[in-house]
PDB file of N, CA and C in Angstrom:
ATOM      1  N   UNK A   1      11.332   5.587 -32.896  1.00  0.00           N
ATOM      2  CA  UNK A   1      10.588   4.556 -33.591  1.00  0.00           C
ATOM      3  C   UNK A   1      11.185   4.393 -34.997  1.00  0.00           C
ATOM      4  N   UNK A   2      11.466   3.151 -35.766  1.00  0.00           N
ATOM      5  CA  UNK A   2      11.937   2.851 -36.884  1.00  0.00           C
ATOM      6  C   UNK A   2      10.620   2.937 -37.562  1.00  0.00           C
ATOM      7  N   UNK A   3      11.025   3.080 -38.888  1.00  0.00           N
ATOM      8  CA  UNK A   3       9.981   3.469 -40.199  1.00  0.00           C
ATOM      9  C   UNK A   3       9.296   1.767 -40.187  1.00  0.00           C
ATOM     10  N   UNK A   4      10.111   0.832 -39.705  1.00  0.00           N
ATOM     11  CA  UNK A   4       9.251  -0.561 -40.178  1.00  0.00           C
ATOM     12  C   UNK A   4       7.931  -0.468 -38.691  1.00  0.00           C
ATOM     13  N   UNK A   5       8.611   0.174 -37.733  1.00  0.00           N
ATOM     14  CA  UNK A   5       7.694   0.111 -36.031  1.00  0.00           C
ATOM     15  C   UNK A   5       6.667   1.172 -37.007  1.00  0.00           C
ATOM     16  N   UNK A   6       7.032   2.354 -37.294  1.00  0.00           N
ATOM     17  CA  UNK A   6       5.666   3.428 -37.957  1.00  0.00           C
ATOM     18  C   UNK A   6       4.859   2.235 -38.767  1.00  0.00           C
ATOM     19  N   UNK A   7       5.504   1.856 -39.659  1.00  0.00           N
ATOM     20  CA  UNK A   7       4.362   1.267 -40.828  1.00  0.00           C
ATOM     21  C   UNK A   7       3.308   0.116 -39.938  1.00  0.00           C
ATOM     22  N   UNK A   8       3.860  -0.585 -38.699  1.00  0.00           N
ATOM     23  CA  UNK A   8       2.888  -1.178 -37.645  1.00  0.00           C
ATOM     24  C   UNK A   8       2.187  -0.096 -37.010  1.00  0.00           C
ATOM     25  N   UNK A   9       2.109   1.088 -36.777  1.00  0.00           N
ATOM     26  CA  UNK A   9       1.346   2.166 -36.174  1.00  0.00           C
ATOM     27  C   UNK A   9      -0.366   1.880 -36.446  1.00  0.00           C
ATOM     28  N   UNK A  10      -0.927   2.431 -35.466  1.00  0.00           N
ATOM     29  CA  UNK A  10      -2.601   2.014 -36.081  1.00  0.00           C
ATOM     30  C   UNK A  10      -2.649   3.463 -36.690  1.00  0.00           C
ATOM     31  N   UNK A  11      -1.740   4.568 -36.667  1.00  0.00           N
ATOM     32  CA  UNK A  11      -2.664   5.794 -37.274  1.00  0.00           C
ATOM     33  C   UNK A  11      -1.807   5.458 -38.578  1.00  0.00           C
ATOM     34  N   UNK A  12      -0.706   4.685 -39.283  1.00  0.00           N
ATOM     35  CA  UNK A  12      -0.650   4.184 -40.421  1.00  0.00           C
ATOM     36  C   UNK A  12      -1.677   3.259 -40.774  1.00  0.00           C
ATOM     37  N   UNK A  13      -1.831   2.309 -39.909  1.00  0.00           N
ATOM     38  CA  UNK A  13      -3.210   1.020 -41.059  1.00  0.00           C
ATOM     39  C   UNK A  13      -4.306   1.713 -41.052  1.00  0.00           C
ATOM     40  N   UNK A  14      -4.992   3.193 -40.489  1.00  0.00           N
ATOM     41  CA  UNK A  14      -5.888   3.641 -40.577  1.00  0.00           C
ATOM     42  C   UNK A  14      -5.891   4.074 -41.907  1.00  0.00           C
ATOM     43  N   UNK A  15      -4.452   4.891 -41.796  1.00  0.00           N
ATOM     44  CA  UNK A  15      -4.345   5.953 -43.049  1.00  0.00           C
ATOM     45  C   UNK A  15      -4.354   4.911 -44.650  1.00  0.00           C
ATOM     46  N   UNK A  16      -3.589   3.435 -44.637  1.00  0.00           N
ATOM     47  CA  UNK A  16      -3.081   2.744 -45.431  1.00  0.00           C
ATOM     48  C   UNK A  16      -5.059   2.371 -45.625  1.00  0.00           C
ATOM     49  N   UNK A  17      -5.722   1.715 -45.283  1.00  0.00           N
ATOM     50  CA  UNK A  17      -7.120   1.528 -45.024  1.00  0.00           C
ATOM     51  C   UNK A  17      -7.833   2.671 -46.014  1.00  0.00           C
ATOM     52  N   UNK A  18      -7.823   3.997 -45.573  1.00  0.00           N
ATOM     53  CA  UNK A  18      -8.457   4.904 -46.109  1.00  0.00           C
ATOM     54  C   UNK A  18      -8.109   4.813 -47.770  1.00  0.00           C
ATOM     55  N   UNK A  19      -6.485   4.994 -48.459  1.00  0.00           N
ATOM     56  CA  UNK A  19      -6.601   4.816 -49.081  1.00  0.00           C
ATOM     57  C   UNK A  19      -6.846   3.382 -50.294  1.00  0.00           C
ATOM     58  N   UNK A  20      -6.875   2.414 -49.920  1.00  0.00           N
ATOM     59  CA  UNK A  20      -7.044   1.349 -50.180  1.00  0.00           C
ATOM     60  C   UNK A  20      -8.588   1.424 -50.466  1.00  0.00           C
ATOM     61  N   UNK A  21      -9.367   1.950 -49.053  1.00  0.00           N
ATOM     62  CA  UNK A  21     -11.049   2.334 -49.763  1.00  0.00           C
ATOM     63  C   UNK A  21     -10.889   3.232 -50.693  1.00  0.00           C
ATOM     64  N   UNK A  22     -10.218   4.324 -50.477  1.00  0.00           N
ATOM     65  CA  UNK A  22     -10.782   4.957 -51.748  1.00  0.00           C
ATOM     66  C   UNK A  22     -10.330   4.636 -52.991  1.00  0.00           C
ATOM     67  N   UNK A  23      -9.362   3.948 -53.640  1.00  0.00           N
ATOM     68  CA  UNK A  23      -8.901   3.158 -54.753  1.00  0.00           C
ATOM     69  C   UNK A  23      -9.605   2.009 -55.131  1.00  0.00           C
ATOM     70  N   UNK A  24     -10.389   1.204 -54.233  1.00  0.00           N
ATOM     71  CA  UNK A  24     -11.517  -0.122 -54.333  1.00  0.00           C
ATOM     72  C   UNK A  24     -10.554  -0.819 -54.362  1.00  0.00           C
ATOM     73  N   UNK A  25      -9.623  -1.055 -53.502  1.00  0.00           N
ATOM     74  CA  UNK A  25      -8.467  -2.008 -53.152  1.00  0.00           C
ATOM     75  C   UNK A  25      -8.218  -2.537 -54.334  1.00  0.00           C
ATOM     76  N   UNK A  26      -7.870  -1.715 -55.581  1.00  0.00           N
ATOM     77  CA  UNK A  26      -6.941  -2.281 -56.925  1.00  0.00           C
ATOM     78  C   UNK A  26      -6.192  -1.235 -57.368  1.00  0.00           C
ATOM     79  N   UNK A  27      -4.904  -1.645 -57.729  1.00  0.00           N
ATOM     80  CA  UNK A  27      -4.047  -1.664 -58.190  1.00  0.00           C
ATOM     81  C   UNK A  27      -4.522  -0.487 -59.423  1.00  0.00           C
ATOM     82  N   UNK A  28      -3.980   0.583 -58.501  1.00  0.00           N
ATOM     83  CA  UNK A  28      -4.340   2.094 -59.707  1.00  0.00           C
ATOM     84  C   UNK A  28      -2.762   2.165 -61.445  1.00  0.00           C
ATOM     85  N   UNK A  29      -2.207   0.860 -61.101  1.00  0.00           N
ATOM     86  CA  UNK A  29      -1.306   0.446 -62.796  1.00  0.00           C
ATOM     87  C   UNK A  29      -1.846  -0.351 -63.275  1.00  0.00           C
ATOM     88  N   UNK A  30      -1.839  -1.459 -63.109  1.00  0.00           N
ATOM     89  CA  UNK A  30      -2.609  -2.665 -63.482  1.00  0.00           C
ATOM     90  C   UNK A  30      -4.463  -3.524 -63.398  1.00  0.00           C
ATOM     91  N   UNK A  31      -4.773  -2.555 -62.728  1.00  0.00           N
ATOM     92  CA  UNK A  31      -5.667  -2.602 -62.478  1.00  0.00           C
ATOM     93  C   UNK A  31      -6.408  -4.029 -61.956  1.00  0.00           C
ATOM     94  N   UNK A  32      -5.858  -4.679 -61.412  1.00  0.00           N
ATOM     95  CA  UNK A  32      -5.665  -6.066 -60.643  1.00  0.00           C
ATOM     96  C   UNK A  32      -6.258  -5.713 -58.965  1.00  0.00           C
ATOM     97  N   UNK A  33      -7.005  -6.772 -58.889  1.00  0.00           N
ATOM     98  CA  UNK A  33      -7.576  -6.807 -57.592  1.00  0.00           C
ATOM     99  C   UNK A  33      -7.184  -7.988 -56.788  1.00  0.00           C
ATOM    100  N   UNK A  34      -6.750  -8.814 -57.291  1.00  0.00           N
ATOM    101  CA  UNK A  34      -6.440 -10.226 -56.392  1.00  0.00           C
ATOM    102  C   UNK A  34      -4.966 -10.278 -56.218  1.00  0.00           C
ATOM    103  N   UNK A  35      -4.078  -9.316 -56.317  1.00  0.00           N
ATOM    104  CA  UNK A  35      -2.765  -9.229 -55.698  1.00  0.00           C
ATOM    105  C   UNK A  35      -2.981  -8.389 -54.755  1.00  0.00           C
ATOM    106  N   UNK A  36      -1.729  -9.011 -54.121  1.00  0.00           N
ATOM    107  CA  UNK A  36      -0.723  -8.211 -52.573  1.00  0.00           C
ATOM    108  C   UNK A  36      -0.703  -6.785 -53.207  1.00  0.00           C
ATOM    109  N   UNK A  37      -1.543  -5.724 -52.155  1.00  0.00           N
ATOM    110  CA  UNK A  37      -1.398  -4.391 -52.207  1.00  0.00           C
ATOM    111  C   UNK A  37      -0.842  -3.767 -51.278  1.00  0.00           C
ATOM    112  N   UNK A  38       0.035  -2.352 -52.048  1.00  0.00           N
ATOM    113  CA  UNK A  38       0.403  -1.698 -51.280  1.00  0.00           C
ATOM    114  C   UNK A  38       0.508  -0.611 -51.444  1.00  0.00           C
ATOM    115  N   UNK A  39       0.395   0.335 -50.500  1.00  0.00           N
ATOM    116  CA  UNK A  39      -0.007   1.866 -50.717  1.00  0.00           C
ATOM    117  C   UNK A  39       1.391   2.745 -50.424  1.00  0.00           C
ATOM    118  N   UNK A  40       1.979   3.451 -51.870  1.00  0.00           N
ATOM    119  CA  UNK A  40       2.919   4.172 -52.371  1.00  0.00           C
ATOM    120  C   UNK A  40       3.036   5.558 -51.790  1.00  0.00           C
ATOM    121  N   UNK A  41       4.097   5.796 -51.527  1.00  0.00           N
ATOM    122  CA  UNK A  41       4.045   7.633 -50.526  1.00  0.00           C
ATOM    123  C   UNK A  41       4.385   7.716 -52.385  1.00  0.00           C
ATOM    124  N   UNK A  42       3.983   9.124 -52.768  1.00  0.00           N
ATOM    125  CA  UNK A  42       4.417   9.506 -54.132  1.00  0.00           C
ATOM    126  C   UNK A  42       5.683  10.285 -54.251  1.00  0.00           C
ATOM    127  N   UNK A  43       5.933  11.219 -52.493  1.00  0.00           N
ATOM    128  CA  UNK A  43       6.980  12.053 -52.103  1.00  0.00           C
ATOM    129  C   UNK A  43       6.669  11.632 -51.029  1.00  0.00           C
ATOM    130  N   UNK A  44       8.231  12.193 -50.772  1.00  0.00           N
ATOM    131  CA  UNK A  44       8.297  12.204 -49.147  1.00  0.00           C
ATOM    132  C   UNK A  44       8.997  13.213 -48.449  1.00  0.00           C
ATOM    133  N   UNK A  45       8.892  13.714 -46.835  1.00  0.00           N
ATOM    134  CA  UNK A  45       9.141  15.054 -46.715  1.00  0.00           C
ATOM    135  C   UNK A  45      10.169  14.186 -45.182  1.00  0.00           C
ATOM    136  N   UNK A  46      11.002  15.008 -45.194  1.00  0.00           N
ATOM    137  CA  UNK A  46      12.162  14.577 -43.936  1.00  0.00           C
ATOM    138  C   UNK A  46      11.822  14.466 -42.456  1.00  0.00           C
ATOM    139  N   UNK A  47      11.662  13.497 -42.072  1.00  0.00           N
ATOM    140  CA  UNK A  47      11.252  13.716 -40.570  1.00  0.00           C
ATOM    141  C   UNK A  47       9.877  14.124 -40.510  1.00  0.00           C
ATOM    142  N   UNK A  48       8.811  13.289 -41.446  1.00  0.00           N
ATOM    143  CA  UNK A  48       7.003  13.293 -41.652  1.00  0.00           C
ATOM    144  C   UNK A  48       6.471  11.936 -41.285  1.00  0.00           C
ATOM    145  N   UNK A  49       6.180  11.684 -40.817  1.00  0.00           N
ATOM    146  CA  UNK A  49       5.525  10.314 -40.027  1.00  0.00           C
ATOM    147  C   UNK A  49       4.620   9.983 -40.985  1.00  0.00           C
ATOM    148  N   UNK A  50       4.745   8.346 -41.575  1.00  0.00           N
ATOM    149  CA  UNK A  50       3.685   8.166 -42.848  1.00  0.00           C
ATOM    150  C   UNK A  50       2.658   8.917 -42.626  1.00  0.00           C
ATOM    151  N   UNK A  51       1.806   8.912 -41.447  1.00  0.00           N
ATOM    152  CA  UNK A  51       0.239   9.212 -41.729  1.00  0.00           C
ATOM    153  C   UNK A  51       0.274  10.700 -41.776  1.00  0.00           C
ATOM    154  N   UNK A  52       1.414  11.446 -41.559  1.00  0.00           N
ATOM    155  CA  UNK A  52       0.640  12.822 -41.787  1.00  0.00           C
ATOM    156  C   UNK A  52       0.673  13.577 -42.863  1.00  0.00           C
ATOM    157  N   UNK A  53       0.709  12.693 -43.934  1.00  0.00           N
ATOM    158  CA  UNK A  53       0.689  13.299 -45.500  1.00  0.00           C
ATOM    159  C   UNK A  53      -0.973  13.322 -45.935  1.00  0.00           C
ATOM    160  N   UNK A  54      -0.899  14.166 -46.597  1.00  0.00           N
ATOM    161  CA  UNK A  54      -2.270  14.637 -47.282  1.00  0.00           C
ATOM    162  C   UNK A  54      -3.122  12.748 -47.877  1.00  0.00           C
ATOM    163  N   UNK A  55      -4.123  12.875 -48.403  1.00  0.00           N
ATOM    164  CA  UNK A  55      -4.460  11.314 -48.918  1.00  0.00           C
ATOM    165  C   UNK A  55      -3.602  11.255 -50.633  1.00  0.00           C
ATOM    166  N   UNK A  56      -3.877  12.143 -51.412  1.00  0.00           N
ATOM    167  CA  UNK A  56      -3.344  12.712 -52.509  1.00  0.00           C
ATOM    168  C   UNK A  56      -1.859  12.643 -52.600  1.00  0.00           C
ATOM    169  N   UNK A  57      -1.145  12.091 -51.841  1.00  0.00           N
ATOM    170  CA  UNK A  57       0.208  11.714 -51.809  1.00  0.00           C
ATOM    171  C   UNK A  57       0.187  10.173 -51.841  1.00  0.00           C
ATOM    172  N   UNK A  58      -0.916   9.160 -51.727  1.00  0.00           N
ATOM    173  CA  UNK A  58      -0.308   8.086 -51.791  1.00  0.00           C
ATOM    174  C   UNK A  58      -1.411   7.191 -52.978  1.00  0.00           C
ATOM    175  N   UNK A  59      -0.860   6.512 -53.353  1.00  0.00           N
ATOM    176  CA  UNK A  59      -1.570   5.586 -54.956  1.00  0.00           C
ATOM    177  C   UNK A  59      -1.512   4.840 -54.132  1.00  0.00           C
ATOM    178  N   UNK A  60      -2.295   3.004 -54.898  1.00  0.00           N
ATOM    179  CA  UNK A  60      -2.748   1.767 -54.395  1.00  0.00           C
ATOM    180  C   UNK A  60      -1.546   1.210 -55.840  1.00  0.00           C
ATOM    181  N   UNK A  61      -1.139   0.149 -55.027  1.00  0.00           N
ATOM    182  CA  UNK A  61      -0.035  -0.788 -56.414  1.00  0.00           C
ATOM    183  C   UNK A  61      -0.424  -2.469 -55.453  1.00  0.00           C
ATOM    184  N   UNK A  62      -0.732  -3.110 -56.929  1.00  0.00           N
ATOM    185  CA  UNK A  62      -0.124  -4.392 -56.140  1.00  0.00           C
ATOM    186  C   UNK A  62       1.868  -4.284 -56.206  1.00  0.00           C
ATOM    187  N   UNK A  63       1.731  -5.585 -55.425  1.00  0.00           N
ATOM    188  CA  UNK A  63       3.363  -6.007 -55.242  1.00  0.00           C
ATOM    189  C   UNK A  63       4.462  -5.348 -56.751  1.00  0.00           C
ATOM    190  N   UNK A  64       3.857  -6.088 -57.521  1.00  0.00           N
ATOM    191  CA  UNK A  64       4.678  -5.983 -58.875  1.00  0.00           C
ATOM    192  C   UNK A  64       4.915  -4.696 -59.771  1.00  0.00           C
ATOM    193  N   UNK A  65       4.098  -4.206 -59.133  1.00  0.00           N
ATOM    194  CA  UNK A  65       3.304  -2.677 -59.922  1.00  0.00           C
ATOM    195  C   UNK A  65       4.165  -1.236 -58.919  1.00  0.00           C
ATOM    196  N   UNK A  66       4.382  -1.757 -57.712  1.00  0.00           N
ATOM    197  CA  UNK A  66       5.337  -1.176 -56.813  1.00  0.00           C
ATOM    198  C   UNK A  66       6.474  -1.465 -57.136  1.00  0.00           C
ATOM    199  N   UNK A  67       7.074  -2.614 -57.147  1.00  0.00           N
ATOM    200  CA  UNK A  67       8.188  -2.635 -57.652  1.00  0.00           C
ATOM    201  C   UNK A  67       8.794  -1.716 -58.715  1.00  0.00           C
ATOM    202  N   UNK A  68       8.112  -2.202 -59.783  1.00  0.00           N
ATOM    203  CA  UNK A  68       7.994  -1.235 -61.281  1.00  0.00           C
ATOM    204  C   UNK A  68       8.042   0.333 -60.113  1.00  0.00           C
ATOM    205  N   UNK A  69       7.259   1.001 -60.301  1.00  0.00           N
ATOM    206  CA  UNK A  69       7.461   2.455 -59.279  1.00  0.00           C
ATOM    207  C   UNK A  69       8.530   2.771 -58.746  1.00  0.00           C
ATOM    208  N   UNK A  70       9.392   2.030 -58.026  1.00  0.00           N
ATOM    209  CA  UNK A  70      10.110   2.091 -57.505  1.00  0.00           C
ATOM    210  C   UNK A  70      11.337   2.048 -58.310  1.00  0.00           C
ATOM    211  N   UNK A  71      11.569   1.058 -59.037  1.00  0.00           N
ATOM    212  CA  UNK A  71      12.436   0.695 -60.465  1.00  0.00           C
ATOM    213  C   UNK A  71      13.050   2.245 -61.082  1.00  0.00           C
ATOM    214  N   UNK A  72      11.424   2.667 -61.242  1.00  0.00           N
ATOM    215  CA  UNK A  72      11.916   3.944 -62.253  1.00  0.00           C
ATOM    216  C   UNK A  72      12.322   5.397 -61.839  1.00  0.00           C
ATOM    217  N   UNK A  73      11.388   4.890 -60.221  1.00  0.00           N
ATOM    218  CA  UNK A  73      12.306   6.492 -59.511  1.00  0.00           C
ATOM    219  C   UNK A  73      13.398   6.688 -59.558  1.00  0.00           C
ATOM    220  N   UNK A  74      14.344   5.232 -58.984  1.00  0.00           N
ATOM    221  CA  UNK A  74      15.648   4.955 -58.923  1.00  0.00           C
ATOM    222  C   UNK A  74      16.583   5.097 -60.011  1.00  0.00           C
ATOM    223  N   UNK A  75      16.017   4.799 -61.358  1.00  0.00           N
ATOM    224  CA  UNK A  75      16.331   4.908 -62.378  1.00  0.00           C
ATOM    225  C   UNK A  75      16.607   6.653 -62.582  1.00  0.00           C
ATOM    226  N   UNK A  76      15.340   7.394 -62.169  1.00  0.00           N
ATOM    227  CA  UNK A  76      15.113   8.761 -62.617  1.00  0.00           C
ATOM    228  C   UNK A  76      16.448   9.393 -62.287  1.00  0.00           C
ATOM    229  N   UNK A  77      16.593   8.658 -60.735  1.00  0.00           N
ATOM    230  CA  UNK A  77      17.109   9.693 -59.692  1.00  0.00           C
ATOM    231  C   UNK A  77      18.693   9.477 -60.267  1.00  0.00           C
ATOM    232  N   UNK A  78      18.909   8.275 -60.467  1.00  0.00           N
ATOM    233  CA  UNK A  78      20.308   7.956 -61.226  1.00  0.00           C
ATOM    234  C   UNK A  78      20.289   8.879 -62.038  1.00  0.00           C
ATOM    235  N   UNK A  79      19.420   9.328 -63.311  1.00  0.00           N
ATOM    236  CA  UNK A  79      19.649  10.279 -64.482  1.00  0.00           C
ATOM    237  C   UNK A  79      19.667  11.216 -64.175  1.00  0.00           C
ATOM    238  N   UNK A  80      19.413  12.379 -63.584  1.00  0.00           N
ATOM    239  CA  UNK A  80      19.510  13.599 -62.749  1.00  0.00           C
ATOM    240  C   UNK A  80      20.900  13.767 -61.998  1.00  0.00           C
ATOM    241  N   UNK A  81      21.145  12.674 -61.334  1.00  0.00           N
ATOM    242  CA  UNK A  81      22.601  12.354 -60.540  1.00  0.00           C
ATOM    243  C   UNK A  81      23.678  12.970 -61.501  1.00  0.00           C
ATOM    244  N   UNK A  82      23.791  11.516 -62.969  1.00  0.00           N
ATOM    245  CA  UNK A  82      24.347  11.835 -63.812  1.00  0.00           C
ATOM    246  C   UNK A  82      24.520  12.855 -64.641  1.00  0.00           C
ATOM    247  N   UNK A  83      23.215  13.765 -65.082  1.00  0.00           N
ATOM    248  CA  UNK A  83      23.034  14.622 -65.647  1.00  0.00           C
ATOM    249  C   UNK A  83      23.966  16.362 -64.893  1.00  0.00           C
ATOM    250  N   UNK A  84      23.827  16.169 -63.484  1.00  0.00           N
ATOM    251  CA  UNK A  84      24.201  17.371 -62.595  1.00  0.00           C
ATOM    252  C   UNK A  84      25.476  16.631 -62.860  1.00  0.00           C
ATOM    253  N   UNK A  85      25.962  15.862 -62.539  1.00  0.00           N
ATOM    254  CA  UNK A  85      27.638  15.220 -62.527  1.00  0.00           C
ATOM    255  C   UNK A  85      28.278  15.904 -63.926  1.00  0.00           C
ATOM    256  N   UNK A  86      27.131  15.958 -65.135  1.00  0.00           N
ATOM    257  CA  UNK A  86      27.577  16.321 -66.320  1.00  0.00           C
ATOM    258  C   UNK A  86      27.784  17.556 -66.576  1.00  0.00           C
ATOM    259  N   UNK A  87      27.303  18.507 -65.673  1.00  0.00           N
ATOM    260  CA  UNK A  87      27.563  19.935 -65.423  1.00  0.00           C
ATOM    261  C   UNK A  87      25.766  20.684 -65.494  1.00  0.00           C
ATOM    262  N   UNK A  88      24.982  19.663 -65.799  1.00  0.00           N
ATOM    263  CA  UNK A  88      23.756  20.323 -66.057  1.00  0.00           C
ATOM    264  C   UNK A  88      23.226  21.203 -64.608  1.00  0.00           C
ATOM    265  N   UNK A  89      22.325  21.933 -64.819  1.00  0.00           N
ATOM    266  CA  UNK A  89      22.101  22.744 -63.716  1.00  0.00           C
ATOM    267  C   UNK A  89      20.453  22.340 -63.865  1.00  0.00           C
ATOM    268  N   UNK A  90      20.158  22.564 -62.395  1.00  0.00           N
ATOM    269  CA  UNK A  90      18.638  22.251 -61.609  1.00  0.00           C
ATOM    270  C   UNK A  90      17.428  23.286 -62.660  1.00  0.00           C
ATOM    271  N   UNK A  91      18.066  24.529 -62.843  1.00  0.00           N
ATOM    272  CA  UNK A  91      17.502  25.129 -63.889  1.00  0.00           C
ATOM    273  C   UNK A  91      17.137  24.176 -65.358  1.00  0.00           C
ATOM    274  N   UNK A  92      18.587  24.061 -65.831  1.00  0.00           N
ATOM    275  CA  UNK A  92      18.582  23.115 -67.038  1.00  0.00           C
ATOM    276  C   UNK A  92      17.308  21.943 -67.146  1.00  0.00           C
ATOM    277  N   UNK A  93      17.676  21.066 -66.122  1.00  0.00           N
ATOM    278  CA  UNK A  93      16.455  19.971 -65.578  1.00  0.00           C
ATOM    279  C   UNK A  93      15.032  20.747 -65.889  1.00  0.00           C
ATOM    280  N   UNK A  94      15.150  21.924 -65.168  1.00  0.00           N
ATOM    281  CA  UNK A  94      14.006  22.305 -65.195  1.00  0.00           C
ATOM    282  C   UNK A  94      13.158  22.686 -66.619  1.00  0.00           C
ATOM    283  N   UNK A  95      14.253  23.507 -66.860  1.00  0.00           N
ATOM    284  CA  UNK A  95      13.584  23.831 -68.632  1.00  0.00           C
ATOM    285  C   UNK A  95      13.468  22.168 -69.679  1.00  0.00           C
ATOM    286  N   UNK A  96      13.955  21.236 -69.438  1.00  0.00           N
ATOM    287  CA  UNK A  96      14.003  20.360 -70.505  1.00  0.00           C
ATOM    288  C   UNK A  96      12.684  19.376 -70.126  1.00  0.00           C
ATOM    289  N   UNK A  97      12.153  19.557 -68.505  1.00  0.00           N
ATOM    290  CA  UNK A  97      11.134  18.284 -68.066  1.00  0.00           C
ATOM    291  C   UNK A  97       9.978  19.832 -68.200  1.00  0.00           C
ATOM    292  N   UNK A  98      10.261  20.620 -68.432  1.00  0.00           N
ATOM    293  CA  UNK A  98       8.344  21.435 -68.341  1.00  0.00           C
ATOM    294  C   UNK A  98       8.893  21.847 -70.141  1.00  0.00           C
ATOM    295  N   UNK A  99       9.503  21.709 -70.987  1.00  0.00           N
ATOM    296  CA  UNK A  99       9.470  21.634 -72.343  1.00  0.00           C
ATOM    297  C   UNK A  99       8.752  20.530 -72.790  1.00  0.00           C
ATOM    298  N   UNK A 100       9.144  19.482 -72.692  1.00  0.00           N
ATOM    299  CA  UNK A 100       7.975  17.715 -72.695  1.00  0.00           C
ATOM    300  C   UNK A 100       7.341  18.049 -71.955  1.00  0.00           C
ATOM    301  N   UNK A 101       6.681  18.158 -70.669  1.00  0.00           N
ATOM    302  CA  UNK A 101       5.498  18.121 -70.197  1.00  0.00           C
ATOM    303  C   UNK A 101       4.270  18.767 -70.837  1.00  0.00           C
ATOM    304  N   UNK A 102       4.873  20.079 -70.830  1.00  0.00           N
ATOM    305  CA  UNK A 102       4.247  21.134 -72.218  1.00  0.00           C
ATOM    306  C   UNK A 102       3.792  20.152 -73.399  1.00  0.00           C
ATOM    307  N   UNK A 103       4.690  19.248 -73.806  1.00  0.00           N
ATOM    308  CA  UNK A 103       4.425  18.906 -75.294  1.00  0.00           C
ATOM    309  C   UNK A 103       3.114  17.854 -74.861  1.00  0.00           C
ATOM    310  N   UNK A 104       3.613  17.209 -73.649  1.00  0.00           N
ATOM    311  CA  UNK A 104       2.306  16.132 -73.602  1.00  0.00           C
ATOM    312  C   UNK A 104       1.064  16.402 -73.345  1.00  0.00           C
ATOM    313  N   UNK A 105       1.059  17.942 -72.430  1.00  0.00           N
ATOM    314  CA  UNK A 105      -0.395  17.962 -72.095  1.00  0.00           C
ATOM    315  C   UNK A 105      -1.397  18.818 -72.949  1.00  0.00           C
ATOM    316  N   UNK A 106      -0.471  19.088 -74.046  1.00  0.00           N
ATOM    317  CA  UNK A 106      -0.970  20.013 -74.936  1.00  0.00           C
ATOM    318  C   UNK A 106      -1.902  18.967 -76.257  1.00  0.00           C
TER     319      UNK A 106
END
């Protein structure tokens, strides 16, 4: 089955449904209710069939608000790319994103 045949699955529009109720079908960025929604995997695990992720793995976005999401993963994933290309190590990454995280949640 292709990922576009899964996303037609009824145990996906069940799962896509559930979270959509529990968000009040708006847009958890923008907070917009009268756009095209769509429900975001936050991760994803290799060979996991949409619906069998926890509910806590997926947000509500309209159209535009997904996009954006998507924008900046791609973006992220480019900087990490580059960053290891630069000799940095997964460690390195590690100490410099829980140094800021530290700073923000403090």
């Amino acid at each position: 089955m292709t990922y576009a045949e899964k996303l037609k699955d009824p145990r996906w529009q069940k799962k896509r449904l559930e979270i959509m109720e529990r968000d009040e079908f708006t847009c958890q960025y923008c907070k917009e209710k009268d756009k095209t929604l769509h429900v975001h995997h936050k991760s994803y695990i290799y060979n996991k069939d949409p619906w069998d992720y926890f509910n806590d793995n997926f947000i509500t976005y309209c159209y535009e608000c997904h996009g954006i999401e998507e924008f900046f993963k791609d973006s992220f994933n480019d900087i990490v790319h580059d960053m290891k290309m630069s000799g940095f190590t997964y460690k390195d990454l590690h100490s410099i994103l829980w140094h800021y995280f530290n700073k923000i949640i403090k």
